[in-house]
Protein backbone atom coordinates (compact mmCIF):
# COMPACT_ATOMS: atom_id res chain seq x y z
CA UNK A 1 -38.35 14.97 29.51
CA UNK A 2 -40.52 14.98 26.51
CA UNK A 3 -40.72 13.03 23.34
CA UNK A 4 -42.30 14.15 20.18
CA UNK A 5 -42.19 12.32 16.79
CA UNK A 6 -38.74 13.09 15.47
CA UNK A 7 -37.24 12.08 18.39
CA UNK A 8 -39.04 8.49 18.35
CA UNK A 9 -37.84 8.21 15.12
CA UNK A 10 -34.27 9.01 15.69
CA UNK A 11 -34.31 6.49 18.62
CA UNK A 12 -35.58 3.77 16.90
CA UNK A 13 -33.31 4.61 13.85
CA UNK A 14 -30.03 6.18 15.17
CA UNK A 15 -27.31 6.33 17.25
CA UNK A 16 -27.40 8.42 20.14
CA UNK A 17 -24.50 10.80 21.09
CA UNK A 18 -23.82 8.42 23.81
CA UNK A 19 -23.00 5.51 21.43
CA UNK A 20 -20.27 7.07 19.81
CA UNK A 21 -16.78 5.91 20.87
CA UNK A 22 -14.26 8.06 18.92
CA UNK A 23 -16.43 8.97 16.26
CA UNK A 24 -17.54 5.46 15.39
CA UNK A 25 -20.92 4.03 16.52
CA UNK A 26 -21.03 0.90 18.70
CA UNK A 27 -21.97 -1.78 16.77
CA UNK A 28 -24.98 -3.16 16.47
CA UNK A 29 -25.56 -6.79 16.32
CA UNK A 30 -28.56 -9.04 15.34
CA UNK A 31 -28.94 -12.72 16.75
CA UNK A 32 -30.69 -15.21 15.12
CA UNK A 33 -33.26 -18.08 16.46
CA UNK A 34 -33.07 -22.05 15.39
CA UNK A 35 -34.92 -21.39 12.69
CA UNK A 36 -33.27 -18.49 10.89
CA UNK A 37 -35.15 -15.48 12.15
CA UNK A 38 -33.99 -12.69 14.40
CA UNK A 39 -34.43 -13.09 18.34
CA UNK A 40 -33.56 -9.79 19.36
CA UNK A 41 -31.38 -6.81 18.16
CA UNK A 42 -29.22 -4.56 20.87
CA UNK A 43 -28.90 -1.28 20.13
CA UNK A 44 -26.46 0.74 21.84
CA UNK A 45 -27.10 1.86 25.27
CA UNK A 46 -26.20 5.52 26.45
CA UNK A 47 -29.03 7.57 25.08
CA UNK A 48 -31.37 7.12 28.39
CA UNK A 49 -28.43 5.40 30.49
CA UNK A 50 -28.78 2.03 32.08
CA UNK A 51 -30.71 1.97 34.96
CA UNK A 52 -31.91 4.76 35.12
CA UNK A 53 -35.32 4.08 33.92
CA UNK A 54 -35.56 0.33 34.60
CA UNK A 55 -38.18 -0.90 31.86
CA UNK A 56 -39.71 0.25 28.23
CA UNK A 57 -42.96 0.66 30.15
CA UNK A 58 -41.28 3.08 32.32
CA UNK A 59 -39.54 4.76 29.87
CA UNK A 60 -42.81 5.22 27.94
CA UNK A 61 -44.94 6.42 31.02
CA UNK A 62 -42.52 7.93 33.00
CA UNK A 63 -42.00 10.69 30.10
CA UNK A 64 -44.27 14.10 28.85
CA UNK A 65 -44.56 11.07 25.15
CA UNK A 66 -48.12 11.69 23.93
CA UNK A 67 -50.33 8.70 23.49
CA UNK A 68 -49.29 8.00 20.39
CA UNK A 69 -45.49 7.86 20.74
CA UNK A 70 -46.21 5.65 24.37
CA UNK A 71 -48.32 3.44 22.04
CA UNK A 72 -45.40 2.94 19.24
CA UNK A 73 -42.49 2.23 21.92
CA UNK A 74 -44.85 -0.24 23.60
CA UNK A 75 -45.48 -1.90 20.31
CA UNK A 76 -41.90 -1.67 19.22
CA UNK A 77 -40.66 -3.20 22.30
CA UNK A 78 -40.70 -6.16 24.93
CA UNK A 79 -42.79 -4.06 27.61
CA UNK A 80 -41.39 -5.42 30.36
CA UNK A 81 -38.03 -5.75 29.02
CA UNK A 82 -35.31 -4.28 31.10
CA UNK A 83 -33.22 -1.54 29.99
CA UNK A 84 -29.48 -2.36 30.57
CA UNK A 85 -26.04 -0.90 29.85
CA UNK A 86 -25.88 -1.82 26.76
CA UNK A 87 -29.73 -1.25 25.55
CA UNK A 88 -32.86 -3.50 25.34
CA UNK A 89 -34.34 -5.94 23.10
CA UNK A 90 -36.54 -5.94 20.29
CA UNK A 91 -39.24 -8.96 20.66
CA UNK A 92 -38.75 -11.75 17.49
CA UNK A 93 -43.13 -11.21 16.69
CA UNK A 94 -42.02 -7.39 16.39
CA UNK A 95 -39.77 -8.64 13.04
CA UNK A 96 -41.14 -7.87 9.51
CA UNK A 97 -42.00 -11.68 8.09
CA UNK A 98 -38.76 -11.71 5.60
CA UNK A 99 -35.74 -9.40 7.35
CA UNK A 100 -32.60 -8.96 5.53
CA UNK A 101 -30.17 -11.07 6.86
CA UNK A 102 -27.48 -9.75 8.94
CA UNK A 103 -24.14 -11.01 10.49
CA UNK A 104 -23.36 -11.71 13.98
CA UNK A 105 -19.61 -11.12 13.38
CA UNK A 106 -18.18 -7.97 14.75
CA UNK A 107 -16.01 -5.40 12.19
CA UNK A 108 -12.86 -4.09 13.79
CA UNK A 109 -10.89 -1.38 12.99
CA UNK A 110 -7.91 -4.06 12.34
CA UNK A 111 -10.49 -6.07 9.79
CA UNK A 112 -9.52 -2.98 7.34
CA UNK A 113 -6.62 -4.43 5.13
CA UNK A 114 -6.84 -1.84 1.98
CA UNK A 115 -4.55 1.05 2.29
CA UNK A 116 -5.41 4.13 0.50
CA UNK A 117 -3.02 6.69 -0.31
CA UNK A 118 -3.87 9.48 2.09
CA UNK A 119 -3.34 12.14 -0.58
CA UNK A 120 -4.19 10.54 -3.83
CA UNK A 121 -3.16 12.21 -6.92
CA UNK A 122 -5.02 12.18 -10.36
CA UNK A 123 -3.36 11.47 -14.26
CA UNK A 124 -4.58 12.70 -17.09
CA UNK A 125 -6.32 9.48 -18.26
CA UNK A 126 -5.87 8.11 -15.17
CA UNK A 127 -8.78 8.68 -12.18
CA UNK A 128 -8.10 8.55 -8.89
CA UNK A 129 -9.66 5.01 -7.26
CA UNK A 130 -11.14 5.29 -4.08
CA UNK A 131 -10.01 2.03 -2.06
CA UNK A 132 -12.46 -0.24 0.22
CA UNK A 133 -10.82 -2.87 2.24
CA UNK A 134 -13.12 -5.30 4.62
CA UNK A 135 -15.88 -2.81 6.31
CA UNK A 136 -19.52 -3.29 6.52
CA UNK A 137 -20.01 -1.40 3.01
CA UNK A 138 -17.00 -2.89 1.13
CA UNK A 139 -17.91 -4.87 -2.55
CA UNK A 140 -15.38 -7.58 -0.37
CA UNK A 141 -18.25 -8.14 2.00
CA UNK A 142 -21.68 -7.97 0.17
CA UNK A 143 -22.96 -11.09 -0.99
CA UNK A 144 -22.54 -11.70 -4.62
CA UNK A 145 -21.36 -14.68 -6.42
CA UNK A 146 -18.10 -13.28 -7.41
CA UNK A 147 -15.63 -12.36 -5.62
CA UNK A 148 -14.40 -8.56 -6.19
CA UNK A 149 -11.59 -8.79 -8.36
CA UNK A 150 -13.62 -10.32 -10.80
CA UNK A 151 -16.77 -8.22 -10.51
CA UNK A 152 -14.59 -5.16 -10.76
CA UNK A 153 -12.42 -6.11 -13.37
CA UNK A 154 -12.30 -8.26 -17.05
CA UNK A 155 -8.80 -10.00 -17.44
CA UNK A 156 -7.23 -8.72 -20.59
CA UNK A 157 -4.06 -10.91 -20.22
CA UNK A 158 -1.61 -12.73 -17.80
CA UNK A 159 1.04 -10.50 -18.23
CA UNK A 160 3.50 -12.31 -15.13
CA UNK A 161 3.53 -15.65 -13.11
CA UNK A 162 5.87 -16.94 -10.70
CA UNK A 163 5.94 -18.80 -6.98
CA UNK A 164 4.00 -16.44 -5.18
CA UNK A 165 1.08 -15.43 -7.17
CA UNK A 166 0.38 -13.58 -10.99
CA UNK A 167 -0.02 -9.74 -12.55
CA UNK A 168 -2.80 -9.51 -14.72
CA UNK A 169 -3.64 -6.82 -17.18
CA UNK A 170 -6.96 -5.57 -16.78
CA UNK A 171 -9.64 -3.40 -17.65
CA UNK A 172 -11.48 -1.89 -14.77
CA UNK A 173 -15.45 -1.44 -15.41
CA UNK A 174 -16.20 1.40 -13.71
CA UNK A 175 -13.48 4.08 -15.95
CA UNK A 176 -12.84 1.27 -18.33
CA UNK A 177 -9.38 2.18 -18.02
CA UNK A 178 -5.98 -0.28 -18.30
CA UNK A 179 -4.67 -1.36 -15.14
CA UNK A 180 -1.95 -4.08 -14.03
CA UNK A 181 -3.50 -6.37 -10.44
CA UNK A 182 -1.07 -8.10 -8.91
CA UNK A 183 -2.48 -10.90 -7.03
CA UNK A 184 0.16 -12.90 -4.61
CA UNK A 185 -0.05 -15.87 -2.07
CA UNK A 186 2.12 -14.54 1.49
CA UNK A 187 1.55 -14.16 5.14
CA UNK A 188 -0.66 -11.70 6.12
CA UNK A 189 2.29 -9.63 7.59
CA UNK A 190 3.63 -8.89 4.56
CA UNK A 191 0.12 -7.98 2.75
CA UNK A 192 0.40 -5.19 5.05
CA UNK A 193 3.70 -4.35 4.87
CA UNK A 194 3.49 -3.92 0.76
CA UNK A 195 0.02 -2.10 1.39
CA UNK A 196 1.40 0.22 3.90
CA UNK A 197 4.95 0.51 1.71
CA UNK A 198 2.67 1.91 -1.37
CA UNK A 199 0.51 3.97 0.47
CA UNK A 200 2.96 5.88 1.98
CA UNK A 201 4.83 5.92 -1.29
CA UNK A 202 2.00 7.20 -3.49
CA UNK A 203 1.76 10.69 -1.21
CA UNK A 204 5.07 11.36 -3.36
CA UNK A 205 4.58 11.45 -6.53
CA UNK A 206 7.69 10.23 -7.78
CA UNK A 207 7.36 9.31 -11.52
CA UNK A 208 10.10 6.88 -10.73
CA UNK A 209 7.66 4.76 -9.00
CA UNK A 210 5.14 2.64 -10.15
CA UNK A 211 1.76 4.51 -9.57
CA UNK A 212 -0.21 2.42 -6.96
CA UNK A 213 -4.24 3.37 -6.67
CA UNK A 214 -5.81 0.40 -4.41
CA UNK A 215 -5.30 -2.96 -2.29
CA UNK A 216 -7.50 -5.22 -0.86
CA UNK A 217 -7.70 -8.81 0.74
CA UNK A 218 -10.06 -11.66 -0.61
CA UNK A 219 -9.47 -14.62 1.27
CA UNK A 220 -5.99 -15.79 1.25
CA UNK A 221 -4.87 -13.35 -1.29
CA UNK A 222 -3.42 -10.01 -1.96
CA UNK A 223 -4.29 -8.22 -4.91
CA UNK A 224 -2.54 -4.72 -5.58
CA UNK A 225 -3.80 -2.26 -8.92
CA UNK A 226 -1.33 -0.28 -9.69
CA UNK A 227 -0.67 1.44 -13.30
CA UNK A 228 0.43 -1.07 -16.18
CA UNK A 229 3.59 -0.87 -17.56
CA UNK A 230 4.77 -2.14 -21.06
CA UNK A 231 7.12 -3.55 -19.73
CA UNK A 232 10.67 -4.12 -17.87
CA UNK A 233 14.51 -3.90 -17.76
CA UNK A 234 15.11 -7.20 -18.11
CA UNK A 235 12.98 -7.31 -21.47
CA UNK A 236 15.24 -4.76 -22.62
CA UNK A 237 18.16 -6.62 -22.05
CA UNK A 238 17.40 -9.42 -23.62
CA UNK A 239 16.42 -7.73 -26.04
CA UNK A 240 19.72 -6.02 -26.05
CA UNK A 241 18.93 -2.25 -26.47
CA UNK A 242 21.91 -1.48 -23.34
CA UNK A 243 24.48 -2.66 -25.59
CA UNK A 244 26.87 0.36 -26.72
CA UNK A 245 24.53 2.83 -24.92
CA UNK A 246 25.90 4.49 -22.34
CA UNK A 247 23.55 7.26 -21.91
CA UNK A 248 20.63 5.05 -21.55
CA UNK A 249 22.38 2.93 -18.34
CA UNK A 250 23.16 6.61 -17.01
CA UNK A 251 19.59 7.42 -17.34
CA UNK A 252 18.40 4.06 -15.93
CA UNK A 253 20.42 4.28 -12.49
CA UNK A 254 20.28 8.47 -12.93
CA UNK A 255 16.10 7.72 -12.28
CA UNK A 256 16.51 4.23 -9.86
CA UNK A 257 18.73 7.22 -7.74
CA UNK A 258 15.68 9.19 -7.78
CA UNK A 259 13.18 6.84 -6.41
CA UNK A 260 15.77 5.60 -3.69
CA UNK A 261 15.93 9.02 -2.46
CA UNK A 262 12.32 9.24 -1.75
CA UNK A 263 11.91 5.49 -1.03
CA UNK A 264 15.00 6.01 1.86
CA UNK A 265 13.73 9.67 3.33
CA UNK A 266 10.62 7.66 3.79
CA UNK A 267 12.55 5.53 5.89
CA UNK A 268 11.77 2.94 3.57
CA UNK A 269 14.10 0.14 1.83
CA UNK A 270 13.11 -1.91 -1.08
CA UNK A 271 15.56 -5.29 -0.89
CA UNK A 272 14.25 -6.49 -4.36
CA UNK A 273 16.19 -4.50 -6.60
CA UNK A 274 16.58 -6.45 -10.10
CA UNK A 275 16.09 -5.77 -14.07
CA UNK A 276 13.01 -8.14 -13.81
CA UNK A 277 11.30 -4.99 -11.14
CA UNK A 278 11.86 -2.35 -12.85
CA UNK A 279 9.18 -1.54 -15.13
CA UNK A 280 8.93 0.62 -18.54
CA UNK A 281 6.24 3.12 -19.31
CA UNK A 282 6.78 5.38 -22.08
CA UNK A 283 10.48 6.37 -21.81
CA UNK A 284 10.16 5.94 -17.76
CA UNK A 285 11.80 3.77 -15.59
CA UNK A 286 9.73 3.13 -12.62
CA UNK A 287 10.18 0.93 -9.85
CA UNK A 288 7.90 -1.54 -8.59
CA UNK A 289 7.16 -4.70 -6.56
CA UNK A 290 7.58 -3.58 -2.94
CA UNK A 291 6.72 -7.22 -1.94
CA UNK A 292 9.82 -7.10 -0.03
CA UNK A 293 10.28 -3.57 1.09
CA UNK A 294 10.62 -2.73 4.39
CA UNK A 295 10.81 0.16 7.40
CA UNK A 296 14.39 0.64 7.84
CA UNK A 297 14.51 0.11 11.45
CA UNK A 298 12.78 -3.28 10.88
CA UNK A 299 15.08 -6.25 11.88
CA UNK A 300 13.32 -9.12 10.23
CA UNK A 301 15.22 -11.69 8.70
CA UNK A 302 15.60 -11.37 4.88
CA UNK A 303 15.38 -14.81 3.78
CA UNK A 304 14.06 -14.19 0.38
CA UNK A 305 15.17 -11.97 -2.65
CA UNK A 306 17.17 -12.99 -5.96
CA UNK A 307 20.92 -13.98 -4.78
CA UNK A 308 22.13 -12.74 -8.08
CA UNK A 309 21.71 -8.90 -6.74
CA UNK A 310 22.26 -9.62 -2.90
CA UNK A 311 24.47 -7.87 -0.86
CA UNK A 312 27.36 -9.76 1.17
CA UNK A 313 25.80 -8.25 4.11
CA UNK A 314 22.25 -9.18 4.06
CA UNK A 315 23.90 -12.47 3.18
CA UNK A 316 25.53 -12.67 6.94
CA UNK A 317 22.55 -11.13 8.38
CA UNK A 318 23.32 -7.91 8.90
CA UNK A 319 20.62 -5.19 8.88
CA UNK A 320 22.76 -2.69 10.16
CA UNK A 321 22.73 -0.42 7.05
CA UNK A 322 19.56 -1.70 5.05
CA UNK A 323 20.17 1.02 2.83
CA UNK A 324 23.52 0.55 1.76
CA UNK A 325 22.15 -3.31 0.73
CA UNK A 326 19.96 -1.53 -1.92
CA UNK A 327 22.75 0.38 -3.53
CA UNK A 328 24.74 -2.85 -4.16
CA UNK A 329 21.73 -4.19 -5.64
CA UNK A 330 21.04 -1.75 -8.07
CA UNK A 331 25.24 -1.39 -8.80
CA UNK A 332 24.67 -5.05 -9.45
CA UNK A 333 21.54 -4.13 -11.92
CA UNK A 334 23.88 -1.69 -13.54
CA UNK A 335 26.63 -4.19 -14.14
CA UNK A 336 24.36 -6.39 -15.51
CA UNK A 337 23.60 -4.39 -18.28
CA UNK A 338 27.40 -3.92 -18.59
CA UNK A 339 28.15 -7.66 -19.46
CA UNK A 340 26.76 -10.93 -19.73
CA UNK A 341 24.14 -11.94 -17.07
CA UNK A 342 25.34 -12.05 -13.56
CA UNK A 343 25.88 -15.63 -11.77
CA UNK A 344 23.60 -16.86 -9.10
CA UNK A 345 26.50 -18.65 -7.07
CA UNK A 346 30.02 -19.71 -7.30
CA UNK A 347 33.37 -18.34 -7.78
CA UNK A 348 32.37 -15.27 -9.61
CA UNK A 349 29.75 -14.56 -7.54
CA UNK A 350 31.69 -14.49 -4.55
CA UNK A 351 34.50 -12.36 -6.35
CA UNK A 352 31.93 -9.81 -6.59
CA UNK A 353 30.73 -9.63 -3.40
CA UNK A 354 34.74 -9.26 -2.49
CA UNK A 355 35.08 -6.09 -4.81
CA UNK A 356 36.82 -8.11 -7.34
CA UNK A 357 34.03 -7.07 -10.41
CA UNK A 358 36.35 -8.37 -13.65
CA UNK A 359 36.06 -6.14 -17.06
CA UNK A 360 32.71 -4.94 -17.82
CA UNK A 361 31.41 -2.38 -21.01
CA UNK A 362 31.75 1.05 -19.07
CA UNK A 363 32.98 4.43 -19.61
CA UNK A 364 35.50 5.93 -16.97
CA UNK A 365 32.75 7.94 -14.94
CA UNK A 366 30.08 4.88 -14.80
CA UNK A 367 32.98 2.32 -14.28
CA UNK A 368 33.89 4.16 -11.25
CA UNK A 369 30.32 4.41 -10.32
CA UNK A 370 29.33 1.06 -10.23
CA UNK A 371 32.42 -0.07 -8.46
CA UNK A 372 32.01 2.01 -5.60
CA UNK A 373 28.56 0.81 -5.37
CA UNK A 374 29.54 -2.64 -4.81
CA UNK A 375 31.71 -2.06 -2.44
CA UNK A 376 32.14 -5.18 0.30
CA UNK A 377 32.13 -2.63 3.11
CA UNK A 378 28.51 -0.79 2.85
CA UNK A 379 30.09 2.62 4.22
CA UNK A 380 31.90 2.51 1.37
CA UNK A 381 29.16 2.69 -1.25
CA UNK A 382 27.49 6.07 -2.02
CA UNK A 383 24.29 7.01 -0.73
CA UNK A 384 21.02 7.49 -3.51
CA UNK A 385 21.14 11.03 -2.74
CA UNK A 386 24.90 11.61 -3.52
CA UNK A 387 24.70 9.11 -6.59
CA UNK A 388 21.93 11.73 -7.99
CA UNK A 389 24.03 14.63 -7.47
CA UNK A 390 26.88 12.91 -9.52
CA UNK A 391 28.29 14.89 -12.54
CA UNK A 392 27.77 11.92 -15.28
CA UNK A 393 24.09 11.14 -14.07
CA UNK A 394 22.88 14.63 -14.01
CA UNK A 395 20.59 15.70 -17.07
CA UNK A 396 21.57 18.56 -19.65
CA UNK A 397 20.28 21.37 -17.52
CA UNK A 398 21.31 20.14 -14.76
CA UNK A 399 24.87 20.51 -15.95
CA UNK A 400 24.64 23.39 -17.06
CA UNK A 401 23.42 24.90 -13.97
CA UNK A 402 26.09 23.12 -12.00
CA UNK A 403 28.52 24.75 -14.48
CA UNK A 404 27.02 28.49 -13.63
CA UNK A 405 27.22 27.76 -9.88
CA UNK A 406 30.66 26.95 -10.49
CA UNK A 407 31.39 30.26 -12.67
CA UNK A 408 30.08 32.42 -10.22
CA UNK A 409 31.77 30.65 -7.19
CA UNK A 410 35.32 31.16 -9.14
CA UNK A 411 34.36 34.85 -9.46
CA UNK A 412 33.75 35.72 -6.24
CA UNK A 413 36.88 33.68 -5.22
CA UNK A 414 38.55 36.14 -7.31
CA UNK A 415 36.76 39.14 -5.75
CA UNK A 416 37.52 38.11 -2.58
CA UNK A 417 41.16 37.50 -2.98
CA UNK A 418 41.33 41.32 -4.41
CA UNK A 419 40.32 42.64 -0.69
């Protein structure tokens, strides 16, 4: 075996082909004496194979190295130091005087809490964010006196504030573009579940859903950038621009139906369905805060959520048809904008959860709508798929296309009937 200079320096430099476990290097790790400096540093064994050659004076000797390349291993290294399965050790006098300081602490693949969305797409306006979560070359883990939200970002306003944390609006530095961070208090659990919820989410493209470019993990918060919104369904109402508008509460559910559909073929369910998560941009309804979402075949207990737009079955725990509980949600987000504000307990709100709704501000086809979404019995109500296929939520073209299929189906009824 012989050594020349390239190869000295890729050994004292690099990873060899033997200290790659699935594509990843070993890590490396650096100890450090009383006093602050570096005892020794392991590199990765493999690349000459433990045992094999049982000292750096043997390696050095017992190769075609010229005198040169023997000198600068012997130099570099303990002479007499064995080699061992996992490598051997660097002396603490063979240090530079001031060496940048390393940690002892491991990364693990399971250390990465940002999500990225594995196909990202781009806006006009609006780049595409690369996301870093907690690895070795993440802004979350170089040293800097701020923390990365606010090295990344300048605060523009508190835009939202409630138990579990605040949305900001910002402006990020790098595109200077407006953003909304969400930054919440919860168990780690469900930081992931939200990440992994959006992530999945974003590969869509559903304009129905709020846009969702990066997460990340700085201490014991979350904080989620996602595209700001003006604003949400619940300012509208207040603001009363439902009242004596029919279309506009067909358009609302007509677009909630389209992001359940691709929120439920992900396998997905949202359990927060409410005016105050629904968000406005431009003329879009979009829906946001998947704090609560969930995979459908998840079984955890749902012991939070607004009561107001819970379903009598969640209520009873029963997951059975998680689905089905987001449909009477949003029927009860419909029927809000139909009347006065719904009840969070009592008489009336158990009437509605027994399919006794009262009068509400409704034409035939959307009275008939929402009552079959709020159903008690959740095989009753619709699924988001058929509610988007429904004659009085389908746009103009759509109707008109609808209207053609059903033209050309009579006439070849006809034809048919004349064989």
């Amino acid at each position: 075996m012989s050594i020349d200079e390239d190869s000295c320096s890729n050994f004292l430099g690099s990873p060899t082909s033997g200290d790659v476990e699935g594509g990843n290097p070993k890590t490396q790790e650096l100890g450090h004496a009383e006093d602050g400096s570096p005892s020794r540093i392991l590199f990765g064994g493999g690349g000459f194979g433990g045992g094999l050659i049982p000292t750096i004076r043997g390696l050095s000797r017992g190769t075609a190295a010229s005198p040169r390349i023997q000198q600068r291993l012997e130099k570099a290294f303990d002479i007499d130091s064995p080699i061992t399965p996992f490598g051997f050790s660097l002396s603490t006098p063979r240090f530079p005087n001031n060496p940048p300081t390393l940690s002892t602490k491991k990364i693990s693949p399971n250390d990465v809490t940002a999500f990225p969305p594995q196909t990202p797409f781009k806006s006009a306006g609006t780049p595409t964010t690369s996301i870093l979560g907690k690895g070795p070359h993440s802004s979350a883990m170089r040293a800097s006196p701020k923390s990365r939200f606010e090295s990344d970002f300048t605060i523009r306003s508190i835009i939202g504030s409630g138990q579990f944390g605040s949305v900001y609006s910002v402006i990020q530095n790098f595109d200077q573009m407006e953003y909304a961070v969400k930054k919440t208090k919860v168990t780690r659990t469900m930081k992931m579940e939200e990440l992994r919820t959006l992530a999945r989410l974003t590969q869509d493209g559903c304009e129905n859903i709020v846009r969702y470019f990066q997460g990340w993990v700085e201490e014991d918060s979350v904080y989620i950038q996602t595209e700001l919104c003006e604003g949400t369904v619940s300012n509208l109402y207040q603001q009363n621009k439902f009242v004596n508008n029919e279309a506009e509460k067909c358009r609302l559910l007509r677009s909630m139906a389209e992001a359940l559909t691709v929120i439920h073929e992900e396998s997905l369910v949202h359990l927060d369905i409410k005016p105050e998560n629904i968000f406005v941009r431009g003329n879009i309804y979009k829906l946001g805060d998947f704090g609560l979402a969930t995979n459908i075949e998840n079984r955890r207990i749902v012991d939070d959520g607004d009561s107001r737009y819970m379903s009598p079955e969640i209520l009873n725990d029963d997951y059975s048809d998680l689905k089905k509980a987001d449909i009477f949600s949003l029927g009860c987000t419909i029927l809000e904008l139909c009347r006065s504000p719904l009840p969070y307990s009592g008489e009336e709100w158990q009437s509605i959860r027994a399919g006794n709704i009262g009068a509400f501000d409704a034409g035939r086809d959307l009275h008939k709508i929402i009552l079959s979404m709020l159903a008690p019995a959740p095989g009753q109500r619709p699924g988001a798929a058929s509610l988007r296929k429904m004659r009085v939520l389908m746009t103009d073209k759509e109707r008109e296309l609808q209207l053609e299929k059903n033209r050309v189906a009579d006439l070849q009824g006809r034809m048919d009937a004349l064989r």
